[in-house]
Structures are given as structure tokens and as C-alpha cells.
PDB file of N, CA and C in Angstrom:
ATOM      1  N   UNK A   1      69.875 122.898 187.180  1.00  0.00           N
ATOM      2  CA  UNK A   1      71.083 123.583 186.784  1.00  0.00           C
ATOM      3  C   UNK A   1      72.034 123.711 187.980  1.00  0.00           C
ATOM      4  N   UNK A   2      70.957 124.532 188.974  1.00  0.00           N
ATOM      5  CA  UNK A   2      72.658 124.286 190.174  1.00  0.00           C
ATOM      6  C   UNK A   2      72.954 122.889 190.600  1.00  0.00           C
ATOM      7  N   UNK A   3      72.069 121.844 190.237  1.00  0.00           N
ATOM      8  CA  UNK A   3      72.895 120.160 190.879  1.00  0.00           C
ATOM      9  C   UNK A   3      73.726 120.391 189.624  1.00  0.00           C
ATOM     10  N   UNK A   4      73.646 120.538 188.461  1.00  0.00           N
ATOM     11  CA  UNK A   4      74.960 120.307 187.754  1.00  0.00           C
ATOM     12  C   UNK A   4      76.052 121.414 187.947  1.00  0.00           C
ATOM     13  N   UNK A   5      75.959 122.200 188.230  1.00  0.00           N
ATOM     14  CA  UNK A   5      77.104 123.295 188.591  1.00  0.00           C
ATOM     15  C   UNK A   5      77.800 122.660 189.784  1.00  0.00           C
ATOM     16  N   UNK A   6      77.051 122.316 190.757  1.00  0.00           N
ATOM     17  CA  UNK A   6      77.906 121.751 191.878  1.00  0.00           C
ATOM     18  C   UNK A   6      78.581 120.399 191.555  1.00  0.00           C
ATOM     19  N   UNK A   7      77.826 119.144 190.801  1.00  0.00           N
ATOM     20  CA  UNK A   7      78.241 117.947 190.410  1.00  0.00           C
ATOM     21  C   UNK A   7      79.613 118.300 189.741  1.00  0.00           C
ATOM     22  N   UNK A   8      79.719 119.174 188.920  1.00  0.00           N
ATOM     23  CA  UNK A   8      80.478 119.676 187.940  1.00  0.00           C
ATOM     24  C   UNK A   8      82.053 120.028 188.630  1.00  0.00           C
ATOM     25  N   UNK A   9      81.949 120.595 189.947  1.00  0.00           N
ATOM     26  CA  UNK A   9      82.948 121.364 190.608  1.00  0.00           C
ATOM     27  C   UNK A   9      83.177 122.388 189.688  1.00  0.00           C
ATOM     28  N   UNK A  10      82.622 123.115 189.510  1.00  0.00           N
ATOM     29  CA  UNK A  10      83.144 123.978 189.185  1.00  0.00           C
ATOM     30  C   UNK A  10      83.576 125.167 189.454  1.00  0.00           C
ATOM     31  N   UNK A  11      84.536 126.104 189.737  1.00  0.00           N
ATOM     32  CA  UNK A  11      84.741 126.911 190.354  1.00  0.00           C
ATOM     33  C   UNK A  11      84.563 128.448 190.437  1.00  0.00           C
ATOM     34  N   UNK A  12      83.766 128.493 188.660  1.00  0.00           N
ATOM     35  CA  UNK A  12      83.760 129.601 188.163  1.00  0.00           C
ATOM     36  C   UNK A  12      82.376 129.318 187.328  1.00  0.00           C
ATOM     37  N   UNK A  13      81.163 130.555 187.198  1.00  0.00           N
ATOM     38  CA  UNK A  13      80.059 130.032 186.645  1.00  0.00           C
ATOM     39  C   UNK A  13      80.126 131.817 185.906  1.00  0.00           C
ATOM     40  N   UNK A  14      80.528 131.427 184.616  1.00  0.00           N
ATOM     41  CA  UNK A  14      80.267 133.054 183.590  1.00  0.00           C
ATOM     42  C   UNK A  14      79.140 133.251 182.861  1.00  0.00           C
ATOM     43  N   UNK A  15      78.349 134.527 183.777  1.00  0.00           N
ATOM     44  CA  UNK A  15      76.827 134.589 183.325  1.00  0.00           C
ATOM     45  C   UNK A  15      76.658 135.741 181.621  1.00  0.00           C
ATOM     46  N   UNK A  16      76.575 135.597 181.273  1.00  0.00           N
ATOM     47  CA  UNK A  16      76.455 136.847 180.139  1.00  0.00           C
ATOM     48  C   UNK A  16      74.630 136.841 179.698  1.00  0.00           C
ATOM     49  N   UNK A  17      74.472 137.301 180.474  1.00  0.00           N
ATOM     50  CA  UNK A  17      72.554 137.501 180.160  1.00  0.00           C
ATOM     51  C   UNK A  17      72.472 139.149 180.220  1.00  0.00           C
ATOM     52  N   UNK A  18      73.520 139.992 180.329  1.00  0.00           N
ATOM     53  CA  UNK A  18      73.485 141.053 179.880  1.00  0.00           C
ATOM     54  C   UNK A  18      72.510 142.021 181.740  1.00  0.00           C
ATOM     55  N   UNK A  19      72.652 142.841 181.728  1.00  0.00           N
ATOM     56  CA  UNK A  19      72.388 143.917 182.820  1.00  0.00           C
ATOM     57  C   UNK A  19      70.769 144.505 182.518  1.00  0.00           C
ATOM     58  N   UNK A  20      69.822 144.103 183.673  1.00  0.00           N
ATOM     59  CA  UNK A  20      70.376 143.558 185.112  1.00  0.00           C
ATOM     60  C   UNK A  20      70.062 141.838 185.363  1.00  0.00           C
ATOM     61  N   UNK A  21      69.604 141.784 184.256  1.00  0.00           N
ATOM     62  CA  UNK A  21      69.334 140.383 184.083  1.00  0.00           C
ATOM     63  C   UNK A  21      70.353 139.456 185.105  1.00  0.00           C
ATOM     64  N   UNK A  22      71.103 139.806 184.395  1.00  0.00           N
ATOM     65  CA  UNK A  22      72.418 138.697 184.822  1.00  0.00           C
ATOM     66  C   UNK A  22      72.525 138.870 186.434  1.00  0.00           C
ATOM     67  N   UNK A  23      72.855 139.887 186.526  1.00  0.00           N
ATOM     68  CA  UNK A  23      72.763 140.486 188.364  1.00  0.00           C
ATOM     69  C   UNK A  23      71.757 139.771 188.888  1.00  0.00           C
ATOM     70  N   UNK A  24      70.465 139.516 188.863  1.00  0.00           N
ATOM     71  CA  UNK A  24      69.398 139.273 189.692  1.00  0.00           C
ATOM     72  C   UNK A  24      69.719 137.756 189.466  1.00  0.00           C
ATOM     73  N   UNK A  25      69.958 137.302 188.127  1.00  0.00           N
ATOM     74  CA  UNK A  25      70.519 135.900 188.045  1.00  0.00           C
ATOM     75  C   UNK A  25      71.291 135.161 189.435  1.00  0.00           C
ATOM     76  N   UNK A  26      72.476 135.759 189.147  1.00  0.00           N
ATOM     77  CA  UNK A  26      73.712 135.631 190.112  1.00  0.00           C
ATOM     78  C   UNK A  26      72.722 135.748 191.693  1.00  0.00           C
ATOM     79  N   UNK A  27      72.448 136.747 191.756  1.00  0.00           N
ATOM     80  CA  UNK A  27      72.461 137.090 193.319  1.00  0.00           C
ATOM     81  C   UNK A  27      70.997 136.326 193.906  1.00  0.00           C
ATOM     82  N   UNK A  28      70.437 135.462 192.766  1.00  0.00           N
ATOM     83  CA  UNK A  28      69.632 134.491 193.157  1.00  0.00           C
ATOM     84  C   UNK A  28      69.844 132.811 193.421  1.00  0.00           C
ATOM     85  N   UNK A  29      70.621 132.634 192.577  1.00  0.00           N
ATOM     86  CA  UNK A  29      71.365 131.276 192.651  1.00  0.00           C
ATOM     87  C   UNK A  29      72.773 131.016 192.993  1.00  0.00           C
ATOM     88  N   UNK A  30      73.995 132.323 193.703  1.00  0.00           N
ATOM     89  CA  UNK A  30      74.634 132.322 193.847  1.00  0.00           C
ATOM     90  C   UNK A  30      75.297 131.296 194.699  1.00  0.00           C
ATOM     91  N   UNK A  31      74.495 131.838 196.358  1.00  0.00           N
ATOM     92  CA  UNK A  31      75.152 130.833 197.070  1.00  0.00           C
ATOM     93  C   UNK A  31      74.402 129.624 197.157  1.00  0.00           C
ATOM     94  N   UNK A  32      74.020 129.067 196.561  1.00  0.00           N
ATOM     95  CA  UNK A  32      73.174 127.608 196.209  1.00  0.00           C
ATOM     96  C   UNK A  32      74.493 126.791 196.021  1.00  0.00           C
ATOM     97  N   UNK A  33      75.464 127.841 195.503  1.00  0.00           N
ATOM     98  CA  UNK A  33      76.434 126.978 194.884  1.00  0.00           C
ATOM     99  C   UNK A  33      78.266 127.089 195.711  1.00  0.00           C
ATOM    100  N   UNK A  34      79.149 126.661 195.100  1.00  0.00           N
ATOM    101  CA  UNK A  34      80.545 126.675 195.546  1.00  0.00           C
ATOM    102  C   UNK A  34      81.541 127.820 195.146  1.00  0.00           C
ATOM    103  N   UNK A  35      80.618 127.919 193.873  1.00  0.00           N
ATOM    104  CA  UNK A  35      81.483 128.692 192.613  1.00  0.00           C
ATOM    105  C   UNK A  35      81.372 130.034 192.568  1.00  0.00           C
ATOM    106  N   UNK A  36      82.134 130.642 192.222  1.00  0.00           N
ATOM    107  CA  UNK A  36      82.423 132.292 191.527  1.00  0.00           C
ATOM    108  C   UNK A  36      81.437 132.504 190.942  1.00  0.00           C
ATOM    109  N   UNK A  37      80.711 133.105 190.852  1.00  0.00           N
ATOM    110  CA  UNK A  37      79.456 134.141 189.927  1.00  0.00           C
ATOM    111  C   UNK A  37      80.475 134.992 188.908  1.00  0.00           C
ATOM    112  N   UNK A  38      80.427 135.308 187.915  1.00  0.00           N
ATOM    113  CA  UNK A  38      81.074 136.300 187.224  1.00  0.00           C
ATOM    114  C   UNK A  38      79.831 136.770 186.457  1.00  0.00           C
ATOM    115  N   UNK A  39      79.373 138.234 186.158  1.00  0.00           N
ATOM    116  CA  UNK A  39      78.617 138.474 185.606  1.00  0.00           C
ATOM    117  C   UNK A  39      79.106 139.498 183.575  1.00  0.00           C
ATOM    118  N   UNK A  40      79.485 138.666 183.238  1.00  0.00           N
ATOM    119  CA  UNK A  40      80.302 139.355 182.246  1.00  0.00           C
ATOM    120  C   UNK A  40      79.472 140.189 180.890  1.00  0.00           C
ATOM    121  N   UNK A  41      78.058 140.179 181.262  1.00  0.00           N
ATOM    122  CA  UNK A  41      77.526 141.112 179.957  1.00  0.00           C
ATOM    123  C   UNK A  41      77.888 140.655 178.477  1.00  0.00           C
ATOM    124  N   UNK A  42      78.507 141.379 177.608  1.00  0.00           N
ATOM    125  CA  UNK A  42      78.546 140.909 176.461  1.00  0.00           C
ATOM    126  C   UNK A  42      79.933 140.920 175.815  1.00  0.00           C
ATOM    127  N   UNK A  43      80.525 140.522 177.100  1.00  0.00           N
ATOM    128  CA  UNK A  43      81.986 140.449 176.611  1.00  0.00           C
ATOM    129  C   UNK A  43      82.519 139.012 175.748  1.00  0.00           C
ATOM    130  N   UNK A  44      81.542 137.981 175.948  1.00  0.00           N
ATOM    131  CA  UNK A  44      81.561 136.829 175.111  1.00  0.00           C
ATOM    132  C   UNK A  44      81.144 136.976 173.658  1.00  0.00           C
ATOM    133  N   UNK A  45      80.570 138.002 173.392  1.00  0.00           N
ATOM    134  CA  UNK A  45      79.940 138.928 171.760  1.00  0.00           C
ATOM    135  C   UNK A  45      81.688 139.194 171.434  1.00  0.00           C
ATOM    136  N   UNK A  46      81.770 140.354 172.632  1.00  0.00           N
ATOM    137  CA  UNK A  46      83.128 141.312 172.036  1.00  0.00           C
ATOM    138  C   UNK A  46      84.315 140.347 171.783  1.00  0.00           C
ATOM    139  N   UNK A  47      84.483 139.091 172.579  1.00  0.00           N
ATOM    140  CA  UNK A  47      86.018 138.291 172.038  1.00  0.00           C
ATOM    141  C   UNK A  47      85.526 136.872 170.785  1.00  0.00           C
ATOM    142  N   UNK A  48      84.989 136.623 171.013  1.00  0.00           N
ATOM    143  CA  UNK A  48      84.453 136.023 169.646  1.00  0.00           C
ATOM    144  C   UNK A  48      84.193 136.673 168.406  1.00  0.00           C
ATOM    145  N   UNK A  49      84.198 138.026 168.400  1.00  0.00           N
ATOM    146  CA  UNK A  49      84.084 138.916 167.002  1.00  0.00           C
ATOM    147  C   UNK A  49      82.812 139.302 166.303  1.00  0.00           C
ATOM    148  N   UNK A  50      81.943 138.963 167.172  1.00  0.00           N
ATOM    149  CA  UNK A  50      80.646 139.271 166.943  1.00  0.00           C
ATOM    150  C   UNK A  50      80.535 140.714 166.682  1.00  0.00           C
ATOM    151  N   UNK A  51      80.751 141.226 168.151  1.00  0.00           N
ATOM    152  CA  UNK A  51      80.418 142.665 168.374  1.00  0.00           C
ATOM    153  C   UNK A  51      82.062 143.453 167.930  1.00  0.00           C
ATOM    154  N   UNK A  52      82.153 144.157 166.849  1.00  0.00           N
ATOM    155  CA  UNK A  52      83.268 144.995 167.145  1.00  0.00           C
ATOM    156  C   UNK A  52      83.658 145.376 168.438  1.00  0.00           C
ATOM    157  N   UNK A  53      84.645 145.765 168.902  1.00  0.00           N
ATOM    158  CA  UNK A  53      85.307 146.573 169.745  1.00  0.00           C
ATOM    159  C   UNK A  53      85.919 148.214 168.780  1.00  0.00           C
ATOM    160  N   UNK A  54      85.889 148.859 170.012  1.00  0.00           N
ATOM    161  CA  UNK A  54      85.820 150.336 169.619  1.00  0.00           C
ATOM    162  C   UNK A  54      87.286 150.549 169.127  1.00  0.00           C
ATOM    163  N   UNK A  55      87.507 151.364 167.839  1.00  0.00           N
ATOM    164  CA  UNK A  55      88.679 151.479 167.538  1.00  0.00           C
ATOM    165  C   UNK A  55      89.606 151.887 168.813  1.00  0.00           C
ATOM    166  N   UNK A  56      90.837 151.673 169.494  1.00  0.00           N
ATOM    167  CA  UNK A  56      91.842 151.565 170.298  1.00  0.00           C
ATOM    168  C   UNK A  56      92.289 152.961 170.616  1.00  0.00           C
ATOM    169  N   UNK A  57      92.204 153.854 169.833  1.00  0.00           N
ATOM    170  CA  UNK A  57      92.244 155.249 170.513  1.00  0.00           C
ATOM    171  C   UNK A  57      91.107 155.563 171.187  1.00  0.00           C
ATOM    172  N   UNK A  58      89.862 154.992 171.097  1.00  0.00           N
ATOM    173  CA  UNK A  58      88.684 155.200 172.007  1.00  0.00           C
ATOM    174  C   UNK A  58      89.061 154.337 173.489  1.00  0.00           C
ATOM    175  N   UNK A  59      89.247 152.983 173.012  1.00  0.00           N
ATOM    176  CA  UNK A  59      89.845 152.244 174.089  1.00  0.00           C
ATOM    177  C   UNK A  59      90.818 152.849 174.935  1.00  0.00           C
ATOM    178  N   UNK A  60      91.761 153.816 174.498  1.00  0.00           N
ATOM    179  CA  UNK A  60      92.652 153.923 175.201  1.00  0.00           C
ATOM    180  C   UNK A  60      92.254 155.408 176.318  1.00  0.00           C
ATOM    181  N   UNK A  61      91.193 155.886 175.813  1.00  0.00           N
ATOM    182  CA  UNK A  61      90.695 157.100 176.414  1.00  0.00           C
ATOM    183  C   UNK A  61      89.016 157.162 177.054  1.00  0.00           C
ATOM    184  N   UNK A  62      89.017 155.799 177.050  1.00  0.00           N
ATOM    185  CA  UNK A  62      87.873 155.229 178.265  1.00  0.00           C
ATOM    186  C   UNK A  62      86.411 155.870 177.435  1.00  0.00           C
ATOM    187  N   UNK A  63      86.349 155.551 175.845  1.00  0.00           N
ATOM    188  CA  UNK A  63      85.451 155.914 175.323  1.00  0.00           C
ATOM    189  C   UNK A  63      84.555 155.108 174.721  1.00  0.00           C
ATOM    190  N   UNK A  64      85.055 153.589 174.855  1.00  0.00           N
ATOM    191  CA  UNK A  64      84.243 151.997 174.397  1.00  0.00           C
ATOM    192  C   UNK A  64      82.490 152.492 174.651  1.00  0.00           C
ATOM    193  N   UNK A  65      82.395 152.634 175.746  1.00  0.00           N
ATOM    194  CA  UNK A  65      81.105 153.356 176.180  1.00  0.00           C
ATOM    195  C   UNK A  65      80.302 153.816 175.189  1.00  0.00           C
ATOM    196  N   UNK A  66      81.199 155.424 174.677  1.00  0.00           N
ATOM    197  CA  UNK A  66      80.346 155.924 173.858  1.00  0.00           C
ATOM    198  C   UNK A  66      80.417 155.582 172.442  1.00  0.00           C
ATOM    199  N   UNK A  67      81.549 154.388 172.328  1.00  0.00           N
ATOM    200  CA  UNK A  67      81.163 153.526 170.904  1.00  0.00           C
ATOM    201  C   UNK A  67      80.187 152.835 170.909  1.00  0.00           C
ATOM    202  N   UNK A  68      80.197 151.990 171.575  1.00  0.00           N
ATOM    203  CA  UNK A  68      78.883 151.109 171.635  1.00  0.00           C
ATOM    204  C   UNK A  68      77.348 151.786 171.793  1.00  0.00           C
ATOM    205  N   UNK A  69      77.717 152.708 172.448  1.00  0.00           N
ATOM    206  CA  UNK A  69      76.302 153.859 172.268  1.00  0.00           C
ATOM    207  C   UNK A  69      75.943 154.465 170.885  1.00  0.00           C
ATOM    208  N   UNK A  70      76.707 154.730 170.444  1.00  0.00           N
ATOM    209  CA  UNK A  70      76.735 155.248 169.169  1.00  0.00           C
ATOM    210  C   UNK A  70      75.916 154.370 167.892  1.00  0.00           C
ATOM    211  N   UNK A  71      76.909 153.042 168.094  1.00  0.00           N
ATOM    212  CA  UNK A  71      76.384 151.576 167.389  1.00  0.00           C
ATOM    213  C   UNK A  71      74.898 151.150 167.621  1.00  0.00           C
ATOM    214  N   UNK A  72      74.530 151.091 168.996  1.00  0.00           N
ATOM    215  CA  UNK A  72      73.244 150.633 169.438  1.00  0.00           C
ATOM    216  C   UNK A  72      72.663 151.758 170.506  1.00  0.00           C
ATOM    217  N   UNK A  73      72.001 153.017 170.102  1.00  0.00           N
ATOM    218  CA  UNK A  73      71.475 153.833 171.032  1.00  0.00           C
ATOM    219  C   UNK A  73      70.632 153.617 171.215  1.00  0.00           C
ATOM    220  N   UNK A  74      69.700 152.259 170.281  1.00  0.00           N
ATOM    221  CA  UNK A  74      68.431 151.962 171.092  1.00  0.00           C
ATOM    222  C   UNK A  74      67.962 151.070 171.770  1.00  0.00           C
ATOM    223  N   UNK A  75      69.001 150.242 172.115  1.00  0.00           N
ATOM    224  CA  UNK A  75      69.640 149.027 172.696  1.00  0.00           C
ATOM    225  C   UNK A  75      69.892 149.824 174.271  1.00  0.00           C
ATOM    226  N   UNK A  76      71.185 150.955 174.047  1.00  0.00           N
ATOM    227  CA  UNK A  76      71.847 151.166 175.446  1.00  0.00           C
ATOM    228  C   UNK A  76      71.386 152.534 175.601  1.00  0.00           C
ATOM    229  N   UNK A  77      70.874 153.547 174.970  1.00  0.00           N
ATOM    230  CA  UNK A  77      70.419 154.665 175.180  1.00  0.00           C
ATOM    231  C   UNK A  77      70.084 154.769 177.131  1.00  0.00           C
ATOM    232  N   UNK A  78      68.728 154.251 177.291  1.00  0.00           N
ATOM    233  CA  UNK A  78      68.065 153.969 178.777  1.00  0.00           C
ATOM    234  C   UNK A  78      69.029 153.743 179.499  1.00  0.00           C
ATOM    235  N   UNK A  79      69.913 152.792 179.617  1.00  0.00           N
ATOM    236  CA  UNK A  79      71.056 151.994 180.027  1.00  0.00           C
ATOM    237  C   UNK A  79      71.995 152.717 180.642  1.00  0.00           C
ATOM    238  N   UNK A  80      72.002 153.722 180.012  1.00  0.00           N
ATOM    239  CA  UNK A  80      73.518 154.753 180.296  1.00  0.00           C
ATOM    240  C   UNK A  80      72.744 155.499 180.903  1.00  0.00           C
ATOM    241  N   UNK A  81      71.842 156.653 180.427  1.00  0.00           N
ATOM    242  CA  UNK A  81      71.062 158.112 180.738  1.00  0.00           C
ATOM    243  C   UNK A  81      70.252 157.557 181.421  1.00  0.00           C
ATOM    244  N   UNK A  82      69.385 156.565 181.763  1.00  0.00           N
ATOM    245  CA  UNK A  82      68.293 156.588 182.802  1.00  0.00           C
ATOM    246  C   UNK A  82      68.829 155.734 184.163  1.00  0.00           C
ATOM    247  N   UNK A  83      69.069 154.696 183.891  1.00  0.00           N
ATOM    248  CA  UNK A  83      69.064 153.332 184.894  1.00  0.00           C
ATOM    249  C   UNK A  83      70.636 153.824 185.218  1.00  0.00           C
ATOM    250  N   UNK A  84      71.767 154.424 184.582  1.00  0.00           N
ATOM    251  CA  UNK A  84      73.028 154.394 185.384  1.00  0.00           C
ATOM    252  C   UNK A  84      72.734 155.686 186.060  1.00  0.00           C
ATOM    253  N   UNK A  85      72.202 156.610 186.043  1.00  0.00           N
ATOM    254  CA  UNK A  85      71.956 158.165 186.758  1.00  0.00           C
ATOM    255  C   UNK A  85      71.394 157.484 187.552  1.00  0.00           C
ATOM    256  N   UNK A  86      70.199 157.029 187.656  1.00  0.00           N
ATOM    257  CA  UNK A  86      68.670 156.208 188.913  1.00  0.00           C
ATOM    258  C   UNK A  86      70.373 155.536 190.169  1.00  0.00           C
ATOM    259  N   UNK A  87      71.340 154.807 189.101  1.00  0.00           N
ATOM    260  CA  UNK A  87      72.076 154.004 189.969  1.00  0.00           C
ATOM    261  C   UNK A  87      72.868 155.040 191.091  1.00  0.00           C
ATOM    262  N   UNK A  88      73.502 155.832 190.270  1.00  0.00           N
ATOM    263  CA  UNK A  88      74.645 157.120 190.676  1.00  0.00           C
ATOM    264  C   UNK A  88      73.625 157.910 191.716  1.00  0.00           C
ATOM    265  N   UNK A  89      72.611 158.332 191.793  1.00  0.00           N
ATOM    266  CA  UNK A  89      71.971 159.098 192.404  1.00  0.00           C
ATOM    267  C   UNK A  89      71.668 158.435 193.708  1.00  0.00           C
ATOM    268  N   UNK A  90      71.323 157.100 193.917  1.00  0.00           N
ATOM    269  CA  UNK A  90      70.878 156.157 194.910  1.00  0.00           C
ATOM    270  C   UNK A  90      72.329 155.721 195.981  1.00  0.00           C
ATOM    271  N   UNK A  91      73.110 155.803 195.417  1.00  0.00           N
ATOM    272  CA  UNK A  91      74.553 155.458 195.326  1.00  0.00           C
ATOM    273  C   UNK A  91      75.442 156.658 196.344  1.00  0.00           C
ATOM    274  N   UNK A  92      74.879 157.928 195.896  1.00  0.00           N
ATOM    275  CA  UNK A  92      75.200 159.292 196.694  1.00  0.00           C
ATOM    276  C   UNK A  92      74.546 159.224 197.472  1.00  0.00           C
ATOM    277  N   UNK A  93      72.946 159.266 197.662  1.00  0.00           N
ATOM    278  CA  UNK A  93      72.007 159.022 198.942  1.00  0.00           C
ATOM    279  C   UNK A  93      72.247 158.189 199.997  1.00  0.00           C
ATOM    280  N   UNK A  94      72.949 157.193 199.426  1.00  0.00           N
ATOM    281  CA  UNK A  94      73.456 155.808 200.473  1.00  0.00           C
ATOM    282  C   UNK A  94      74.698 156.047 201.235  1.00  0.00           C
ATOM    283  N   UNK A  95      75.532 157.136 200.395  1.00  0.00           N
ATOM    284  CA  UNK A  95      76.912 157.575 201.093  1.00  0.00           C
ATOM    285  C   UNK A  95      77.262 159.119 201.615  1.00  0.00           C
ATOM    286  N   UNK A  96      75.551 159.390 201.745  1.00  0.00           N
ATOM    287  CA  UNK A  96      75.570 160.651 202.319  1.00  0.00           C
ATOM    288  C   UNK A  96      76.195 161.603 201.106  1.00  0.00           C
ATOM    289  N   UNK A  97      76.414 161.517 199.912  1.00  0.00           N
ATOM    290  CA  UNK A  97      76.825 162.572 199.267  1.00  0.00           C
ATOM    291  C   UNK A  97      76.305 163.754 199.263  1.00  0.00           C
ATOM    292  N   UNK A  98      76.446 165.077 199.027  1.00  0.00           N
ATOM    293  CA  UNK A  98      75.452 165.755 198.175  1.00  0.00           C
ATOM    294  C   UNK A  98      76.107 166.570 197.354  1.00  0.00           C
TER     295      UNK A  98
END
């Protein structure tokens, strides 16, 4: 795969294997290569029409989040409440917060 990414020139490589998947992806085969890593999650669901997007007054008040939580809490439940707190907490420790 990375001889064809490089054969390819390509300049841009869009991962959607979803979090943290995709992350450990990227930051394993990244610089093997030339190209941009983009790690885009399931935003290739959301513009193809797969996945709704959150009605636009949610959108507009930074609440997509808790639509999609709502839709799939047993999907993103962990996601949000365990693994993004574990992140935020590690995150303050590293920058001296308290």
C-alpha cells in the first residue's frame, strides 16, 4: 500500500477507520510516505448521506456531538465519557494544569 501511495504521488491520503484506529494508522505509516495523512473519522458516512447530520440549530450551537450520541450511545457512549476525559485529564497533567 505505501509503494502505491508514493507511485501514485499523491499528496493527500484520507483515512476514515474511525478513532483511534485511524490515528495509530496514520502515525504508523505516515512518514513512509510524501503525503498528508488526514484522519477524517466518519465524515465520508456524513457527506454521502449515510449518516444524517444533526438538524442545523444543533449545528449551529456546537451540539452535532450530542446528536450523534443520542443516535448511537452504544457506539460513542465510551468515546465521549471515558476515552475523551482519560484524554482531557492526561492533557492537563502534561500542561501542568490543575
Amino acid at each position: 500500500m505505501i509503494k502505491r501511495i508514493n507511485e501514485s504521488g499523491a499528496d493527500f491520503v484520507w483515512i476514515a477507520l474511525g478513532a483511534p484506529r485511524q490515528e495509530i494508522f496514520c502515525n504508523k505509516l505516515a512518514e513512509r510516505t510524501n503525503a498528508v495523512w488526514i484522519a477524517v473519522g466518519g465524515a465520508f458516512n456524513v457527506i454521502s448521506g449515510v449518516i444524517p447530520r444533526a438538524p442545523q440549530w444543533m449545528q449551529d450551537h456546537g451540539l452535532e456531538w450530542f446528536y450523534r450520541l443520542a443516535k448511537e450511545p452504544g457506539r460513542l457512549f465510551k468515546r465521549y465519557f471515558v476515552t475523551n476525559t482519560k484524554f482531557l485529564w492526561y492533557l492537563f497533567k502534561e500542561k501542568g494544569v490543575k
